[in-house]
Protein backbone atom coordinates (compact mmCIF):
# COMPACT_ATOMS: atom_id res chain seq x y z
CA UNK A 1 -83.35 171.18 161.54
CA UNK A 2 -86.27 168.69 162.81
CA UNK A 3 -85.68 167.99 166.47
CA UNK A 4 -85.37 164.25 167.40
CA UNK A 5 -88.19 162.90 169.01
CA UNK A 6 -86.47 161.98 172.22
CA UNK A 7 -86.00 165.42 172.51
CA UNK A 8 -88.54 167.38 170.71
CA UNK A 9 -89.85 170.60 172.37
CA UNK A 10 -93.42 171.00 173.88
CA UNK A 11 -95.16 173.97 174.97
CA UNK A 12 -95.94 174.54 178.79
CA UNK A 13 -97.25 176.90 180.83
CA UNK A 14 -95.79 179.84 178.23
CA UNK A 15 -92.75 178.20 177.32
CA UNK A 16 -91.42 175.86 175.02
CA UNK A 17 -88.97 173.36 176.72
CA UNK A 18 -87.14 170.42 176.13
CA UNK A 19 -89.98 167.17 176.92
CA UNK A 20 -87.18 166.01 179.45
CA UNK A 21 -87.41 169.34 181.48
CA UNK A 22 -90.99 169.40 181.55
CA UNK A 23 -92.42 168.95 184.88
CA UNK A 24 -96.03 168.36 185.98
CA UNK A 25 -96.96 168.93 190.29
CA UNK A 26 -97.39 164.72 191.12
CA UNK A 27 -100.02 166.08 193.92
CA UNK A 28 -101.96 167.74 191.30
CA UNK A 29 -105.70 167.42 190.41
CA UNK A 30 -104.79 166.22 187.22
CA UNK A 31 -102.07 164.05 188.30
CA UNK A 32 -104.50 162.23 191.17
CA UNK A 33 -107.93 162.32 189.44
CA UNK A 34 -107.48 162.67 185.75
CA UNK A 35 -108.58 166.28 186.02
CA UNK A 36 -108.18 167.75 182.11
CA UNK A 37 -109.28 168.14 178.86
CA UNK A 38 -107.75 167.44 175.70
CA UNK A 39 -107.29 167.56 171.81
CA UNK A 40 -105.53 164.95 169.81
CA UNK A 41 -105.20 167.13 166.41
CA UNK A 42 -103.47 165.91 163.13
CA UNK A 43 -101.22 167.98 160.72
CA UNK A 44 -100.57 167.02 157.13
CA UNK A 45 -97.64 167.33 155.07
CA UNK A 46 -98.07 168.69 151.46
CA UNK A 47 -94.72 168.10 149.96
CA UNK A 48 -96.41 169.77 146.62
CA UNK A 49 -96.89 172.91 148.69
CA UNK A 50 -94.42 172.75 151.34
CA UNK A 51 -96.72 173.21 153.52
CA UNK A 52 -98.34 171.96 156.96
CA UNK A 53 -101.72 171.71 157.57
CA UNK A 54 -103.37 171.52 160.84
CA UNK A 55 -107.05 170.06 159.78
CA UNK A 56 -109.73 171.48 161.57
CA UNK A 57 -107.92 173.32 163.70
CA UNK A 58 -110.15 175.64 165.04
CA UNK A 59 -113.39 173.16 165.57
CA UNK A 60 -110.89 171.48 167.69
CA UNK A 61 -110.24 173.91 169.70
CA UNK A 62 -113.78 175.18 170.43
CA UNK A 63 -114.70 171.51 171.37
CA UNK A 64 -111.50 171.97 173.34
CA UNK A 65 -113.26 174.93 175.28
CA UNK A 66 -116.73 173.13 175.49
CA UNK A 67 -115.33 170.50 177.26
CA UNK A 68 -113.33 172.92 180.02
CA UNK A 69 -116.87 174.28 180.28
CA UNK A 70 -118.61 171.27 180.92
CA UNK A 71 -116.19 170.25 183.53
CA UNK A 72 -116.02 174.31 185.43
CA UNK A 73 -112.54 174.43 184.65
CA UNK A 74 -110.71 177.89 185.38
CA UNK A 75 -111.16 179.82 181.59
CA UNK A 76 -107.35 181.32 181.24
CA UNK A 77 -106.80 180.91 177.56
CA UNK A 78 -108.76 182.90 174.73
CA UNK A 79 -109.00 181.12 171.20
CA UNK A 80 -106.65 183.33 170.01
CA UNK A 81 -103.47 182.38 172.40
CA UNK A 82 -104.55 178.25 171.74
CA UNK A 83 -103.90 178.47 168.44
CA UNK A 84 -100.67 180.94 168.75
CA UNK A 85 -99.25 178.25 171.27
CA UNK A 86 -99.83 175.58 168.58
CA UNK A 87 -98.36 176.83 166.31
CA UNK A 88 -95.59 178.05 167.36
CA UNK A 89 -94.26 174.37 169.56
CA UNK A 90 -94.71 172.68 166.09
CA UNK A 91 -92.43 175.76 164.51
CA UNK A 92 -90.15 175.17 167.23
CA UNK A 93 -89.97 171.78 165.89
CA UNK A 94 -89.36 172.50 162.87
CA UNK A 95 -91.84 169.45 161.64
CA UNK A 96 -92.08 169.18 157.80
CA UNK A 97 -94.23 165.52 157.64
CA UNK A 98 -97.03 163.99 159.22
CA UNK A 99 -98.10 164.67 162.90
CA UNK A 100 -100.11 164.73 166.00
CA UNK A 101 -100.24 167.53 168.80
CA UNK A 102 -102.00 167.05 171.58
CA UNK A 103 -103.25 170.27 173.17
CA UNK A 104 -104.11 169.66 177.26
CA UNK A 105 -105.38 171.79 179.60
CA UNK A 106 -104.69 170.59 182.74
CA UNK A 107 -105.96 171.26 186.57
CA UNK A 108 -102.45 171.95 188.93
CA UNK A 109 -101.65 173.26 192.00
CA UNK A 110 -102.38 171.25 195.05
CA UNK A 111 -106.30 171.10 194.79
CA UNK A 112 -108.88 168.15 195.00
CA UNK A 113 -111.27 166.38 192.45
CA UNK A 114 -113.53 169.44 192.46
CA UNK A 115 -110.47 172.09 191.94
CA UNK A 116 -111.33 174.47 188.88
CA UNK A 117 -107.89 176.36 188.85
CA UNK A 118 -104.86 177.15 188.57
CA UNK A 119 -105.30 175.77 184.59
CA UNK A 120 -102.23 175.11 183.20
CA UNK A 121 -101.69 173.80 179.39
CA UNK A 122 -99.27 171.93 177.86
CA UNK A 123 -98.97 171.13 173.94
CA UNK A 124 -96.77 168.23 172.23
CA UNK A 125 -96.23 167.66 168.68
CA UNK A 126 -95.22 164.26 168.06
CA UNK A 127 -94.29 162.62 163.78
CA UNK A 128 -96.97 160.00 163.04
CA UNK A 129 -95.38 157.32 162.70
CA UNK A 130 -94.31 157.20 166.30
CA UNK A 131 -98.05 156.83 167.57
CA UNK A 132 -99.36 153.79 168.81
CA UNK A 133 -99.41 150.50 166.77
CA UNK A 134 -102.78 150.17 167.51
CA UNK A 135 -103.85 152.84 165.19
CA UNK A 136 -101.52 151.68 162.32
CA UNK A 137 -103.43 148.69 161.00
CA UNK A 138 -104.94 147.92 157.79
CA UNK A 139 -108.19 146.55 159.06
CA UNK A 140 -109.07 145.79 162.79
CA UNK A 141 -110.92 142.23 163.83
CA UNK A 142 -113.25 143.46 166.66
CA UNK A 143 -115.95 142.23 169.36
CA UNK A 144 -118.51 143.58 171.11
CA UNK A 145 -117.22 144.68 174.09
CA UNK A 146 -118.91 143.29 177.66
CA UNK A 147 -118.03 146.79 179.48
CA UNK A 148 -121.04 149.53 178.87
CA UNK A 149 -120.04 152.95 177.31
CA UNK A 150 -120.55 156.01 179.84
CA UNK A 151 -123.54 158.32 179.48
CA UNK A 152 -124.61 161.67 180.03
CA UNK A 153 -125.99 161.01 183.28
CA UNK A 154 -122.99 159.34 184.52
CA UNK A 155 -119.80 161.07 182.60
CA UNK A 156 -120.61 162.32 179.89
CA UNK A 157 -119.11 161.34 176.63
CA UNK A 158 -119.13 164.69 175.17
CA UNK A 159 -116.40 166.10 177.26
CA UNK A 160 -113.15 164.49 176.05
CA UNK A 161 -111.16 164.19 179.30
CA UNK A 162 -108.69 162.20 180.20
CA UNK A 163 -111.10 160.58 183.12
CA UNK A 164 -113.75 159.28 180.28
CA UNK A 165 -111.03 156.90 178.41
CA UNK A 166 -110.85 154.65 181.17
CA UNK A 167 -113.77 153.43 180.39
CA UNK A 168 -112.16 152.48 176.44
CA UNK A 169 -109.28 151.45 178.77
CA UNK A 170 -111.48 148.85 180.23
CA UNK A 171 -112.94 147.90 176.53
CA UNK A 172 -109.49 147.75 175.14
CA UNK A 173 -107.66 145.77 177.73
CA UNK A 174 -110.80 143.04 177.61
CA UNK A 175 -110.15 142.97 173.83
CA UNK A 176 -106.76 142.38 173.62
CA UNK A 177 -107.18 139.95 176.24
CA UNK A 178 -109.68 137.38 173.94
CA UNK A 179 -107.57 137.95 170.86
CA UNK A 180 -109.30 141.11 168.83
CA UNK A 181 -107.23 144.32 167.33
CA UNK A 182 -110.18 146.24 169.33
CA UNK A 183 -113.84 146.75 170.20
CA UNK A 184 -117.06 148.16 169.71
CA UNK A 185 -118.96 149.44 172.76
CA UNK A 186 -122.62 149.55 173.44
CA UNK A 187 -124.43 152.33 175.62
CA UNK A 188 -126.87 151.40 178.13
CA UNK A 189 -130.06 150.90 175.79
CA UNK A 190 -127.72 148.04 174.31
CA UNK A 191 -127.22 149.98 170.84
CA UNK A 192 -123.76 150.23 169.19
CA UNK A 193 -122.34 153.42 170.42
CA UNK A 194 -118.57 153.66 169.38
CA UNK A 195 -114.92 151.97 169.81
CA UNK A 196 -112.03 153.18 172.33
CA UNK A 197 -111.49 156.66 170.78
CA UNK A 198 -113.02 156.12 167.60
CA UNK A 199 -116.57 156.80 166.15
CA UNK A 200 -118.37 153.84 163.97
CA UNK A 201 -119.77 153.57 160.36
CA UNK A 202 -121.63 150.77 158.40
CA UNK A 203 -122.87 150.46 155.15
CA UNK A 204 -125.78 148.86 154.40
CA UNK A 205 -127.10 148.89 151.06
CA UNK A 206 -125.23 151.62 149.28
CA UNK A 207 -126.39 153.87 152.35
CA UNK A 208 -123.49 155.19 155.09
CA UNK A 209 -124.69 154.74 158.29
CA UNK A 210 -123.62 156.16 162.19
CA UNK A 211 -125.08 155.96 165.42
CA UNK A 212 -126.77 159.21 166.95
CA UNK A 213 -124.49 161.47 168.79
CA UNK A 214 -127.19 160.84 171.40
CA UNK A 215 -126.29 157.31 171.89
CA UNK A 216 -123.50 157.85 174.05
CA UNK A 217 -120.94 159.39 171.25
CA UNK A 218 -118.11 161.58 171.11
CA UNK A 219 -119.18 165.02 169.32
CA UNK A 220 -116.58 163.93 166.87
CA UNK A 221 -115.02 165.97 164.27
CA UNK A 222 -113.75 163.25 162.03
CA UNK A 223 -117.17 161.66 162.25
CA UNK A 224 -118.21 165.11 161.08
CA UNK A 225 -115.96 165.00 158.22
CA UNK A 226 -116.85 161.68 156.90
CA UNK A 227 -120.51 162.71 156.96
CA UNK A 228 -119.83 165.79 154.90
CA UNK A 229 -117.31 164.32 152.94
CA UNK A 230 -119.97 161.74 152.03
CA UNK A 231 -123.35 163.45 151.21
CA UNK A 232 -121.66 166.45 149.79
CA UNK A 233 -118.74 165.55 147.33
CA UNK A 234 -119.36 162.16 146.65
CA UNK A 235 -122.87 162.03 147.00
CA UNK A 236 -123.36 159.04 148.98
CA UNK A 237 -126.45 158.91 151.42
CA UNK A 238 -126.07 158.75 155.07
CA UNK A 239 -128.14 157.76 158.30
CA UNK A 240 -127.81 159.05 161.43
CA UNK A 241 -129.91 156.47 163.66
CA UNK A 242 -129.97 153.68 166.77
CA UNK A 243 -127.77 150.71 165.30
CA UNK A 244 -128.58 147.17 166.84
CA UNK A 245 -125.39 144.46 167.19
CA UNK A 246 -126.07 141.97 164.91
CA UNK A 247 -126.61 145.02 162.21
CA UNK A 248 -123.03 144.94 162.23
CA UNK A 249 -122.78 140.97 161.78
CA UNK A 250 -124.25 141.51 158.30
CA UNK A 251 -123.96 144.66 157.08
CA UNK A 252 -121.48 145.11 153.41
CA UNK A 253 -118.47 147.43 154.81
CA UNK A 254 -117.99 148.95 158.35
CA UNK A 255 -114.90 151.23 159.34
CA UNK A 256 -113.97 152.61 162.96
CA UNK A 257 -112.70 156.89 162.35
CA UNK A 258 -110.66 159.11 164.41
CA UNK A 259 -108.14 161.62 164.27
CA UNK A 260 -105.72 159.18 165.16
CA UNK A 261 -106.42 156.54 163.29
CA UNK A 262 -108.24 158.43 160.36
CA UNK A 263 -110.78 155.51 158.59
CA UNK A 264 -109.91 152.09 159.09
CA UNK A 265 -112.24 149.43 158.25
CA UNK A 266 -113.54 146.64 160.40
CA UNK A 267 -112.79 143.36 158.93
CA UNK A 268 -114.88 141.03 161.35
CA UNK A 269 -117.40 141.46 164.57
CA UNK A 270 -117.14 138.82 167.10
CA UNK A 271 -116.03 136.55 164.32
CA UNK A 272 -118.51 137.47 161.64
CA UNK A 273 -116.80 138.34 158.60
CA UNK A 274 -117.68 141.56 157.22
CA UNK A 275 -118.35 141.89 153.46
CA UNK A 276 -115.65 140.66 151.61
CA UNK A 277 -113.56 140.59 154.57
CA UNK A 278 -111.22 143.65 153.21
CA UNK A 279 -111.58 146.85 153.13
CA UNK A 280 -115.00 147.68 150.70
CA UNK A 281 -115.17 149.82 147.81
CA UNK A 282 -117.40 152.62 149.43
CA UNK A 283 -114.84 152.68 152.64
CA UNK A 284 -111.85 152.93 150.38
CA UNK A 285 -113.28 155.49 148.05
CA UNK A 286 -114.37 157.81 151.31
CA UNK A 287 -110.78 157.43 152.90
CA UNK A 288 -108.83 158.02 149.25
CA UNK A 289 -111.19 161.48 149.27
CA UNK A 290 -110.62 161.86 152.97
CA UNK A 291 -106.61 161.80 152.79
CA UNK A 292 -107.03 164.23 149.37
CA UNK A 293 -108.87 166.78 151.71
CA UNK A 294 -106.53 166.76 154.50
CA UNK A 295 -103.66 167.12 153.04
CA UNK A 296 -104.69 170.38 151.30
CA UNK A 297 -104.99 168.74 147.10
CA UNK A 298 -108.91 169.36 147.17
CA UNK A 299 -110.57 172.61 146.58
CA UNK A 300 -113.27 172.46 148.97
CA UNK A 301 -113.79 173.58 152.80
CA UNK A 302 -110.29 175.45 152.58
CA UNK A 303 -111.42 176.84 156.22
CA UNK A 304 -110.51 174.06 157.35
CA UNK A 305 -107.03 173.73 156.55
CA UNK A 306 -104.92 176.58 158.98
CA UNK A 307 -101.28 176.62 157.53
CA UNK A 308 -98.41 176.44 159.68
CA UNK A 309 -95.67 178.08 157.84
């Protein structure tokens, strides 16, 4: 039997426990400075199949491991014993629908900001539907934030720790504030760069279009997706390049992507309606194929689909 969510089961430090017994040190590193790294990885239901897939499973758990890297964490867990520990929590579960897990490795003990051990990891499963509202919208009315996204020479975006999303915290909150679903941040040249947690696309005549990864993005994997998704099965060109603000004022169709909130398109920037002011044909048609592939009813990059059961 599926566990309720109040009381689901979550794997820490080698166990899996009841999320009301689970206990974190409050004098920890992580606790006091932010000090982890983190996936957010989605699961897909194929009733069809009977079957749960985790997408991309294992390119988010080497990103998982670049970003420990990057920050000199203590190296305790192989590859091998990340992905045993996942699955197993969601087994525990028994979850047969739609999730998210978020896989944390986490700094304990009673260290400082520059601590590197004891690592400890914890892992929690949670059904889709009881994510955050913000992520369950049909089409998002954003601005341009006022805040400037971080950069490699300050904290770099590449490492996805729990530090770097107070700076989308800041975005987000400012947002919400003057009336918007969310924003768009730019990086310190003053180009687009992303939105709190999400990576950004445009189209512009017929052609899909992202900024660089080097202006101030996440190394995302749905961003990734969509851009092999795109040029490969439905043959749709794409541009990697620099993307100015009032690009996005007049461009045909624009979208915000993450593993949270998959594609979801942008239906106005700072007020400027966007296209048609829905979601546009090219958006829709990338997110119908995206959803296909996912959920395991497309015969294409099968590595990327690990089944649970």
């Amino acid at each position: 039997m599926k566990t309720a969510v109040a009381n689901r089961f979550i794997w820490l430090g080698g166990e899996i426990v009841n999320v009301n017994e689970a206990r974190i040190n409050v004098l920890s590193p992580t606790a006091q400075f932010g000090l982890n790294v983190f996936e957010g990885i989605r699961c897909y239901w194929n009733e069809e199949k009977q079957q749960l897939f985790a997408f991309r499973l294992e390119d988010h758990l080497k990103r998982l491991k670049r970003s420990q890297r990057l920050l000199q964490m203590e190296d305790r867990y192989s590859l091998d014993e990340l992905r045993q520990a996942f699955i197993a929590v969601i087994k525990a579960n028994n979850y047969k629908e739609d999730i998210i897990v978020r896989q944390t490795l986490f700094v304990d003990g009673f260290g400082s900001w520059s601590s590197t051990s004891p690592v400890n990891m914890f892992i929690s499963p949670i059904p889709k539907t009881h994510t955050s509202a913000e992520y369950n919208k049909k089409g998002l009315h954003c601005c341009i934030s006022s805040w400037q996204r971080i950069n490699d020479n300050s904290l770099s975006p590449r490492i996805k720790c729990g530090a770097n999303y107070i700076n989308s915290r800041m975005a987000q909150l400012e947002a919400l504030r003057n009336g918007y679903d969310t924003t768009i941040i730019m990086n310190k040249e003053g180009k687009i760069s992303e939105g709190p947690g999400s990576c950004l696309f445009m189209v512009k005549n017929g052609e899909l279009v992202t900024p660089l990864l080097t202006d101030s993005v996440l190394e995302s994997i749905t961003r990734d997706t969509i851009i092999r998704i795109s040029k490969n099965l439905l043959q749709i060109p794409v541009g990697e390049r620099s993307v100015d603000r009032t690009e996005l004022y007049i461009c045909d169709e624009a979208f915000l992507c993450g593993t949270s909130m998959e594609i979801t398109p942008i239906l106005s920037v700072d007020r400027f309606i966007i296209g048609n002011g829905g979601a546009g044909d090219l958006t829709t048609k990338i997110h119908q194929t995206y959803l296909t592939l996912v959920t395991g009813n497309i015969d294409w990059y099968d590595e990327w689909l690990t089944p649970i059961y």
